[in-house]
Structures are given as C-alpha cells and as structure tokens.
C-alpha atoms as a PDB file:
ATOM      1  CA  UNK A   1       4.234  -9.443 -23.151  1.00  0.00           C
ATOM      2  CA  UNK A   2       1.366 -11.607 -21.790  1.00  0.00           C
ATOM      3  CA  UNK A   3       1.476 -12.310 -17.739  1.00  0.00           C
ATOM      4  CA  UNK A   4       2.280 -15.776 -16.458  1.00  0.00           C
ATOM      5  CA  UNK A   5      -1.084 -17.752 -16.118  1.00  0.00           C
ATOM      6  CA  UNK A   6      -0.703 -17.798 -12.071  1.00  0.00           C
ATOM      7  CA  UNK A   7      -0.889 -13.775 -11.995  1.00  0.00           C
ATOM      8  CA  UNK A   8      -4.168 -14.307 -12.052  1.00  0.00           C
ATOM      9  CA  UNK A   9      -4.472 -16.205  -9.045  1.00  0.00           C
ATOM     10  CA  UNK A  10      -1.677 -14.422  -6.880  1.00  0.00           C
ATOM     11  CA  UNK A  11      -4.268 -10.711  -7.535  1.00  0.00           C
ATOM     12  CA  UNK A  12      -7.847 -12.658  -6.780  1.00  0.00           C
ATOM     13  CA  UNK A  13      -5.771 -14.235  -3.722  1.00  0.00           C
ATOM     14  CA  UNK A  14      -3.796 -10.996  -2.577  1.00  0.00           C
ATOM     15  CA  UNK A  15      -7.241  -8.997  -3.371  1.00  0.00           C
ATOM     16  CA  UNK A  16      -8.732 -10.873  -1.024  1.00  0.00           C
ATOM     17  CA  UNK A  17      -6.384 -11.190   1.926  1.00  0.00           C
ATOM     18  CA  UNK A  18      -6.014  -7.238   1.490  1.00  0.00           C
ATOM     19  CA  UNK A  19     -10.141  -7.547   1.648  1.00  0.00           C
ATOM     20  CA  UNK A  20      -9.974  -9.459   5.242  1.00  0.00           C
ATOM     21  CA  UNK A  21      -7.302  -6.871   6.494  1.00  0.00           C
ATOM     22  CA  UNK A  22      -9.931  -4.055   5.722  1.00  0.00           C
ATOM     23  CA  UNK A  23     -12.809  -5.848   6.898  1.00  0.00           C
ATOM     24  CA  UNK A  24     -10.818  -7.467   9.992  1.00  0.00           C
ATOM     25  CA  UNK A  25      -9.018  -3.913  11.505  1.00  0.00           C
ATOM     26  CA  UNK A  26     -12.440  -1.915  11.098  1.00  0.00           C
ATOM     27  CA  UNK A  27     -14.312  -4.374  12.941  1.00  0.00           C
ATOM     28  CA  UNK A  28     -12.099  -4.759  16.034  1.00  0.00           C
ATOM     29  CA  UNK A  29     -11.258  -0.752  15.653  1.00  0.00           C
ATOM     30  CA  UNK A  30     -15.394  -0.678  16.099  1.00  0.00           C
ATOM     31  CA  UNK A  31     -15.247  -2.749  19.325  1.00  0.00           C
ATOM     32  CA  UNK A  32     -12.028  -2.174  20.492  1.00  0.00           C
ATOM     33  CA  UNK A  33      -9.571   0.905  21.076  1.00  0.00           C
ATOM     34  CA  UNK A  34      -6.221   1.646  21.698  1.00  0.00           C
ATOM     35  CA  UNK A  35      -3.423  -1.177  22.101  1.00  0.00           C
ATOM     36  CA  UNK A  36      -6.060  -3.866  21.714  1.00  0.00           C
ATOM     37  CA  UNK A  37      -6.436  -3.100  18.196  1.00  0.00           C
ATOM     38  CA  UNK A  38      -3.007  -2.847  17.546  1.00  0.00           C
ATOM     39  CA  UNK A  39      -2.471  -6.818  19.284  1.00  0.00           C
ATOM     40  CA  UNK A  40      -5.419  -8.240  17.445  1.00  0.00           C
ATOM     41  CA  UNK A  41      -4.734  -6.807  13.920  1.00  0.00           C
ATOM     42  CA  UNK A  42      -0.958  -6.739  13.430  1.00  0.00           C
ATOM     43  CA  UNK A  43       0.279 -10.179  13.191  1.00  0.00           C
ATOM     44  CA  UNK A  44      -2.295 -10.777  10.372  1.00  0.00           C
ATOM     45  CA  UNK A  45      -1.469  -6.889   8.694  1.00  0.00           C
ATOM     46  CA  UNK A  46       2.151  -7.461   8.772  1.00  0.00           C
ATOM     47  CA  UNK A  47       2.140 -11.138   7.448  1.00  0.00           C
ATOM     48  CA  UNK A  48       0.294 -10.136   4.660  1.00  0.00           C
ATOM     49  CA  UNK A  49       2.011  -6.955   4.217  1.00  0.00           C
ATOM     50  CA  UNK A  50       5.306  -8.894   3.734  1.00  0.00           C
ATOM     51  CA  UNK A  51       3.824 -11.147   0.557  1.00  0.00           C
ATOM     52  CA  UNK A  52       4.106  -7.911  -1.023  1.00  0.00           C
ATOM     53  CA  UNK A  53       7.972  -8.800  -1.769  1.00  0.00           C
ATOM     54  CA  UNK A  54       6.772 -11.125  -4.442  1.00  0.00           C
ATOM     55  CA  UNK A  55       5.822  -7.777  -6.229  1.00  0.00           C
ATOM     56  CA  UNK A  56       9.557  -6.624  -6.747  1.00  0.00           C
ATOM     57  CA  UNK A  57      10.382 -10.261  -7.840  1.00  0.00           C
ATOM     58  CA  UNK A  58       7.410 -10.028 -10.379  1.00  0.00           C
ATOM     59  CA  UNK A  59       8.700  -6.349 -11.446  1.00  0.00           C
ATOM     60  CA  UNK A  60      12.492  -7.170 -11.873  1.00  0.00           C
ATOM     61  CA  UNK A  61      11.786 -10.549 -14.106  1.00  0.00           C
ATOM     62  CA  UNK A  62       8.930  -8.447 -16.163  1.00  0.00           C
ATOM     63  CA  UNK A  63       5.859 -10.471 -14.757  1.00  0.00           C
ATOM     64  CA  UNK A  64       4.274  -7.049 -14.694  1.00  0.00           C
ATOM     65  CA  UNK A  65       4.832  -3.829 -16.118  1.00  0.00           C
ATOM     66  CA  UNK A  66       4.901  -1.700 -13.182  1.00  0.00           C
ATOM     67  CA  UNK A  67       8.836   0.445 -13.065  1.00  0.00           C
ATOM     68  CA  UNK A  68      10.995  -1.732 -10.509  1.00  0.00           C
ATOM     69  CA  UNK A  69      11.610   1.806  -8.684  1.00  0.00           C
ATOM     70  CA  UNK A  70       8.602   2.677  -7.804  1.00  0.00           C
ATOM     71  CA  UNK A  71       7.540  -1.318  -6.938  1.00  0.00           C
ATOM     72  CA  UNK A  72      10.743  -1.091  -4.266  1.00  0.00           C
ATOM     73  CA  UNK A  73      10.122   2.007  -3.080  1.00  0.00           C
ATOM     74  CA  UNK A  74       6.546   1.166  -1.617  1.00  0.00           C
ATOM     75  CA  UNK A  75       7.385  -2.275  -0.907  1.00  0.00           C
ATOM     76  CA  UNK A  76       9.957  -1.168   1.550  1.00  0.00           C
ATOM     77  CA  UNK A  77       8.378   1.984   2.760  1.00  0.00           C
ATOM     78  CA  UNK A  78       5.650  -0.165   4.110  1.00  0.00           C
ATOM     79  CA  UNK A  79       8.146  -2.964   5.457  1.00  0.00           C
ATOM     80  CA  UNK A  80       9.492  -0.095   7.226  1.00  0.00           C
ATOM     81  CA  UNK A  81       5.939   0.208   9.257  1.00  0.00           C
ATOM     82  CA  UNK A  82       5.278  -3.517   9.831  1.00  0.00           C
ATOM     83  CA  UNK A  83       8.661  -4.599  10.746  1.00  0.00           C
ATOM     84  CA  UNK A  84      10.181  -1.033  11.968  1.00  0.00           C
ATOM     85  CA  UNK A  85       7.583  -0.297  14.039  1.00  0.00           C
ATOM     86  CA  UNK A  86       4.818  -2.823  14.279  1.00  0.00           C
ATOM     87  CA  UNK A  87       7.590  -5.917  15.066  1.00  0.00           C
ATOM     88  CA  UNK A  88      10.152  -4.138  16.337  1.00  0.00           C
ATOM     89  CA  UNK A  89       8.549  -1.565  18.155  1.00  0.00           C
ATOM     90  CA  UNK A  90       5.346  -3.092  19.484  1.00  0.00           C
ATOM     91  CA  UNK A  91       5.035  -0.687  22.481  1.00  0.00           C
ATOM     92  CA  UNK A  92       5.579   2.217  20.496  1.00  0.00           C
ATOM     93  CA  UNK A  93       2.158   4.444  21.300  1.00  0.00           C
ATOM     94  CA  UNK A  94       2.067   4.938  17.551  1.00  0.00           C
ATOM     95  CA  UNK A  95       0.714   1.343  16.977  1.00  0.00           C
ATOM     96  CA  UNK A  96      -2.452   2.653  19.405  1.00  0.00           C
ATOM     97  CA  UNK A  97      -2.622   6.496  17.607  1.00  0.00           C
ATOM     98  CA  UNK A  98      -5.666   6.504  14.923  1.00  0.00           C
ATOM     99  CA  UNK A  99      -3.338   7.242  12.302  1.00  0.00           C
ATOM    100  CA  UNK A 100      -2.157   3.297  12.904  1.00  0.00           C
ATOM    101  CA  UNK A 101      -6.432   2.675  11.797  1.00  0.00           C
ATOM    102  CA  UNK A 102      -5.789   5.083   8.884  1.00  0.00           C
ATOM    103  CA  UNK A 103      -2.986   3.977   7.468  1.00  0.00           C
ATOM    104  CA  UNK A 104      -4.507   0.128   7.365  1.00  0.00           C
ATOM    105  CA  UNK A 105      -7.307   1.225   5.801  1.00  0.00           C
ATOM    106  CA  UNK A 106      -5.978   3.328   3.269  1.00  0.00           C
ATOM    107  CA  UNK A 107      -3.302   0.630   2.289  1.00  0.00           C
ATOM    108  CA  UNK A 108      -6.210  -2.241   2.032  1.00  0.00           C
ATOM    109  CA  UNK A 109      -8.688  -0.184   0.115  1.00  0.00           C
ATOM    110  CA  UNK A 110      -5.924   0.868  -2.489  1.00  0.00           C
ATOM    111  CA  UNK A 111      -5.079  -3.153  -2.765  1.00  0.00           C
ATOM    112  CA  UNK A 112      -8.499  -4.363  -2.747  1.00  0.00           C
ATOM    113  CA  UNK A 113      -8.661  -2.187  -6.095  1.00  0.00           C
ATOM    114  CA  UNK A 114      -5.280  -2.565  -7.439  1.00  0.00           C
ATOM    115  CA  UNK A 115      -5.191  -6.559  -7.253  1.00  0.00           C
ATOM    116  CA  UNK A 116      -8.911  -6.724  -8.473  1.00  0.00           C
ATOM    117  CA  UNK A 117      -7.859  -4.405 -11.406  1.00  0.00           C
ATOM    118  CA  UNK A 118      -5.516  -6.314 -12.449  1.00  0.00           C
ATOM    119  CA  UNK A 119      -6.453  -9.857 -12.225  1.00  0.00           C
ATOM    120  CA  UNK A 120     -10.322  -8.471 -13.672  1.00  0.00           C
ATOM    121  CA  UNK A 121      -7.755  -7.062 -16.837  1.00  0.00           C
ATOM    122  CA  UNK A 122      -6.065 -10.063 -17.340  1.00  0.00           C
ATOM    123  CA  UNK A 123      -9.102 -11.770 -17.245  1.00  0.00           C
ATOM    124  CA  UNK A 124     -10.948  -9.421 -19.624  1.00  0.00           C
ATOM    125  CA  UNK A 125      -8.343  -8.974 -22.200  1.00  0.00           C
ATOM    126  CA  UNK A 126      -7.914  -5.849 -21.209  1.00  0.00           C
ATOM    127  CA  UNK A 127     -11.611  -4.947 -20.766  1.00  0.00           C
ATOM    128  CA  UNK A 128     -12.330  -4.048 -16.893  1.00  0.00           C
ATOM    129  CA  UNK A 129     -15.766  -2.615 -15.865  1.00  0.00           C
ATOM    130  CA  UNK A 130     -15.850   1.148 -16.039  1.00  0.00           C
ATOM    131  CA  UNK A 131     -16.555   1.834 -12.427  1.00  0.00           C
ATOM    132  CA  UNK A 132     -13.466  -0.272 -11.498  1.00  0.00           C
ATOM    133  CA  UNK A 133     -11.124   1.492 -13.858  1.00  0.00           C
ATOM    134  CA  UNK A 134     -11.971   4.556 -12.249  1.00  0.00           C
ATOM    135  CA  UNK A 135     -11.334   3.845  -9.035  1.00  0.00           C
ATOM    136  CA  UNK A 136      -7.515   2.409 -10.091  1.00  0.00           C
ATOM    137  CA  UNK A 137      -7.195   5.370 -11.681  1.00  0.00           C
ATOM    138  CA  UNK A 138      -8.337   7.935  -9.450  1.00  0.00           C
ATOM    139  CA  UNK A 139      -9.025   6.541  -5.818  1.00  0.00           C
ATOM    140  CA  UNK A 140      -5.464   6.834  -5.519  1.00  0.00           C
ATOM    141  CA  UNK A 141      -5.655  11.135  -5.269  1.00  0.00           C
ATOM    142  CA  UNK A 142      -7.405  10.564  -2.357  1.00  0.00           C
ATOM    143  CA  UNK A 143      -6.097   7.293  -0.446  1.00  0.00           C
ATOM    144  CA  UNK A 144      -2.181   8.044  -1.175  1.00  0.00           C
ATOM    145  CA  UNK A 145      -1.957  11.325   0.869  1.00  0.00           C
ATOM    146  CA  UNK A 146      -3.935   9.845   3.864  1.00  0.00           C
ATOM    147  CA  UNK A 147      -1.808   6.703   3.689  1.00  0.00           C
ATOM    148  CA  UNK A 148       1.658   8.684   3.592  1.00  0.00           C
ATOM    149  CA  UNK A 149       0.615  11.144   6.382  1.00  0.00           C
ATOM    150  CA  UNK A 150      -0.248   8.186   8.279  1.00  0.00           C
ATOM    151  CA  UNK A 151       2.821   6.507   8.138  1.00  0.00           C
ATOM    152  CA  UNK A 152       4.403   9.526   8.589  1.00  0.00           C
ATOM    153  CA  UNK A 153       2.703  10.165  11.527  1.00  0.00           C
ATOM    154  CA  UNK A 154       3.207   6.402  12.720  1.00  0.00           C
ATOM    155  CA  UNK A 155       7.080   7.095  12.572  1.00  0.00           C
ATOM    156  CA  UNK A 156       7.060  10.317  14.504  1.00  0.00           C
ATOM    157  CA  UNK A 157       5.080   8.879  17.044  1.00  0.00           C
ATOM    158  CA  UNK A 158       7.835   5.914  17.280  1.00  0.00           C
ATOM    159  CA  UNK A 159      10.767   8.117  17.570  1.00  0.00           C
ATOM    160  CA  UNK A 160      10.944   8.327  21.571  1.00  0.00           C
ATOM    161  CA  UNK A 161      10.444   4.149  21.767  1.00  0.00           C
ATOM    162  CA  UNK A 162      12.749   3.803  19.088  1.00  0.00           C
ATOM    163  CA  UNK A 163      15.611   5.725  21.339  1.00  0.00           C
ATOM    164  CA  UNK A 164      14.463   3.819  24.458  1.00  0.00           C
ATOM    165  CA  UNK A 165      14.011  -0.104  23.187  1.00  0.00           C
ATOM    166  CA  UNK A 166      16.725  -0.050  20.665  1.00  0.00           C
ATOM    167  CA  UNK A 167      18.644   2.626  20.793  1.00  0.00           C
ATOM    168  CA  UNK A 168      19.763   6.514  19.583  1.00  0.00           C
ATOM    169  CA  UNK A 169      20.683   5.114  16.618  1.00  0.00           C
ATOM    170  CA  UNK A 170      17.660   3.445  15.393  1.00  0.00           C
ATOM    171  CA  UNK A 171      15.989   7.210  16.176  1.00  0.00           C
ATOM    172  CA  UNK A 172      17.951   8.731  13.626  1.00  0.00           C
ATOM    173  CA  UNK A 173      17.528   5.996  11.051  1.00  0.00           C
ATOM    174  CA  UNK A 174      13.770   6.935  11.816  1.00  0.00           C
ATOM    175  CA  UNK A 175      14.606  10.837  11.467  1.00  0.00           C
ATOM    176  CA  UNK A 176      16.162   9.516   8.179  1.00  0.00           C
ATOM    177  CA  UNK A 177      13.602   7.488   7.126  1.00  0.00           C
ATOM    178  CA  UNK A 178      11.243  10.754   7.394  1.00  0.00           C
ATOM    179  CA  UNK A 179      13.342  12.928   5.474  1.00  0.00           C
ATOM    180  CA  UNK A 180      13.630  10.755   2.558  1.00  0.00           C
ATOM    181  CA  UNK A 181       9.636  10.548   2.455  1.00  0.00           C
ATOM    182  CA  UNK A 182       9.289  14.169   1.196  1.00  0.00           C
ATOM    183  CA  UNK A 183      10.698  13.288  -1.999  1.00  0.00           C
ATOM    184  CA  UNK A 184       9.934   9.551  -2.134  1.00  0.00           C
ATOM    185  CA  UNK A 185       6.058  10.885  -2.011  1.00  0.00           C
ATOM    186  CA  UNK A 186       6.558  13.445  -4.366  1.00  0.00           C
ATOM    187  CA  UNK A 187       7.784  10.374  -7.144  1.00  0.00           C
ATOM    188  CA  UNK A 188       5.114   7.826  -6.181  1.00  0.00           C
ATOM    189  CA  UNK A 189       2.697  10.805  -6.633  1.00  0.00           C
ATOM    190  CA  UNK A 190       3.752  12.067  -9.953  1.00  0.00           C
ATOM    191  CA  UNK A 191       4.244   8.509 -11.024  1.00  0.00           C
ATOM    192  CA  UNK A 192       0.642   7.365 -10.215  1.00  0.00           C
ATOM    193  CA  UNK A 193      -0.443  11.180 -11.956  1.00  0.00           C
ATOM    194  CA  UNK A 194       1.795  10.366 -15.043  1.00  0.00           C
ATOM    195  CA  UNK A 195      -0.210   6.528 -14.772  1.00  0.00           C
ATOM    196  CA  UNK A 196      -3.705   8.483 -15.043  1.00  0.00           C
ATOM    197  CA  UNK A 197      -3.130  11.038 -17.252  1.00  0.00           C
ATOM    198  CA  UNK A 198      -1.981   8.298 -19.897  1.00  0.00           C
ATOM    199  CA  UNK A 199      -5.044   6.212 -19.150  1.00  0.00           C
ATOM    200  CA  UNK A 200      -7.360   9.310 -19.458  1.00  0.00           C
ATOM    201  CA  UNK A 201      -5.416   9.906 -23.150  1.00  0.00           C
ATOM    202  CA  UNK A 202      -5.958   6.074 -24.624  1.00  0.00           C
ATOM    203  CA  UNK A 203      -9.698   6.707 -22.917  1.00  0.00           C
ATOM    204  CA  UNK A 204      -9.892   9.697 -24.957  1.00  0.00           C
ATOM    205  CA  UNK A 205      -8.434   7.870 -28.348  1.00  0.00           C
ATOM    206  CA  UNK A 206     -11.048   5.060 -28.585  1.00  0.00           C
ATOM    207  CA  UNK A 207     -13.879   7.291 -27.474  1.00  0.00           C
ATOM    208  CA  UNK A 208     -12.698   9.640 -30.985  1.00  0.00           C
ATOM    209  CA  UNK A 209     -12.101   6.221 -32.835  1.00  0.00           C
ATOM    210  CA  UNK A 210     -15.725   5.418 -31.981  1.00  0.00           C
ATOM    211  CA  UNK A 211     -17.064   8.284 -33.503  1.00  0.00           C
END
C-alpha cells in the first residue's frame, strides 16, 4: 500500500524540527549548564516531542507500516519525559542532570535519520542512498541504549520531586513506570533487531540476484 502524498512532507518537516532540537540543546548545553539548559530547551523539545502522536494515528489507519505496539509504546514512553517530568516536574534536578543532554540528543539524532529515511524512500521508490540506509538500520544499536538509560535515569532522578510537588502517589506511578521499562526495552530492542536482520536478508537477495 502506497503512503498518502503528504507523508512526504510531515518526515522532511518532522526531520527537520528534530534537526533544530539537536542543533538548538547542544548549542545552549555548550554555553550554558545546569537549569538554564533545561528552561531554554524544553518548551521547544516537548512541543515537538508531542507531534509525535500523529505517528500512532498514521500507524492505526495504515499510513505506515510500522506495528501500532511498538509506535504506542515509544510515543508514550517519551510523553512520559516531556509531560511527566519536563511539564509537570520542572524543578525536578533531573531536568539539570547530563543524562537530560543525552537523552535529547539521542532521541533527535535517531529522528533526524528515521524521518529522512523515510521521506528520502518514498521519494526514491524505495531507493535511499547507501550510507543513509545504514544508519536507519544500525545507528539504532548504539543510540537506543543511551536514550533508554537516559530516561531511565531522568525518572530516578524525579522520584523525590515527584513525592514532594505532587504527591506519594505520583512516586510510585514513577517506580511503576521504571519497572515496566525492563521489558518494554527488551521489545523495542528485539523489534528494531528483527527490523535489521530482515533488511540485511532482502540486502543479501538482490546482491545474489545481481550476480
């Protein structure tokens, strides 16, 4: 099933907001530290963060192939971050811990090549540049584990303000939150491993069909 024509647009558009996030939270994480970075970063991380629910509307209707699951599952562990903590827990001294710098960056650079990849595929017929296939199909190994520890990390490090500015209870939806993380990883992993083994196989296919 072919995508709808405005696809296209919605990945060069969400590529490049994702691009400004990168470009925007390493340059004031260069001049400024702490809290500062946190103020001057989040409104803009978390706005754009939350167009990311068009991705479970474009899942559910079949817009795109990727497994509604999956789609829902990242969707709302990052809503977790940027309205758990970052809106609803702005003192929390996890939105001035490095792992907050981390986490940004790991999420942007792993947009910047999804939405490209898939807008440059569309646009190709199916024919993206080598160098950018590899990096949707294998950038992930390293930028998914440093983007879950991070918002792990992020949530620990809320768990006392949590308590404090809303209450016990929103500390043990927290706890909750983390425990449900172990295997939540362990499925986005496998499913992004199951993703690149099947790429490396048709890879494999047209380079014997070739010869």
């Amino acid at each position: 099933m072919s995508s709808p024509s405005w696809i296209v647009n919605y990945n060069i558009i969400s590529g490049a907001l994702w691009s400004f996030v990168l470009v925007n939270t390493l340059l004031v994480a260069a001049l400024y530290s702490g809290y500062e970075v946190f103020d001057l970063t989040s409104t803009w991380n978390t706005l754009i963060q939350c167009c990311a629910v068009v991705e479970i509307y474009n899942s559910a209707v079949g817009n795109v192939r990727s497994p509604l699951v999956t789609t829902v599952m990242q969707v709302a562990s990052r809503l977790l971050l940027v309205i758990g903590i970052f809106t609803i827990l702005p003192d929390s001294p996890a939105n001035a811990h490095w792992s907050y710098i981390t986490m940004i960056t790991a999420w942007a650079i792993s947009e910047i090549i999804r939405y490209y990849y898939y807008a440059v595929n569309i646009l190709s017929e199916g024919n993206p540049p080598t160098i950018l296939k590899w990096l949707r199909y294998n950038a992930f190994m390293i930028l998914y584990p440093v983007g879950i520890s991070s918002e792990c990390t992020m949530i620990y490090n809320s768990l006392d303000e949590a308590a404090l500015a809303v209450g016990e209870w929103y500390k043990w939806f927290l706890i909750a939150c983390l425990a449900v993380y172990v295997p939540g990883s362990y499925v986005m992993y496998t499913h992004m491993l199951k993703q690149r083994r099947k790429e490396n196989k048709k890879q494999a296919a047209k380079t014997e069909k070739k010869e």
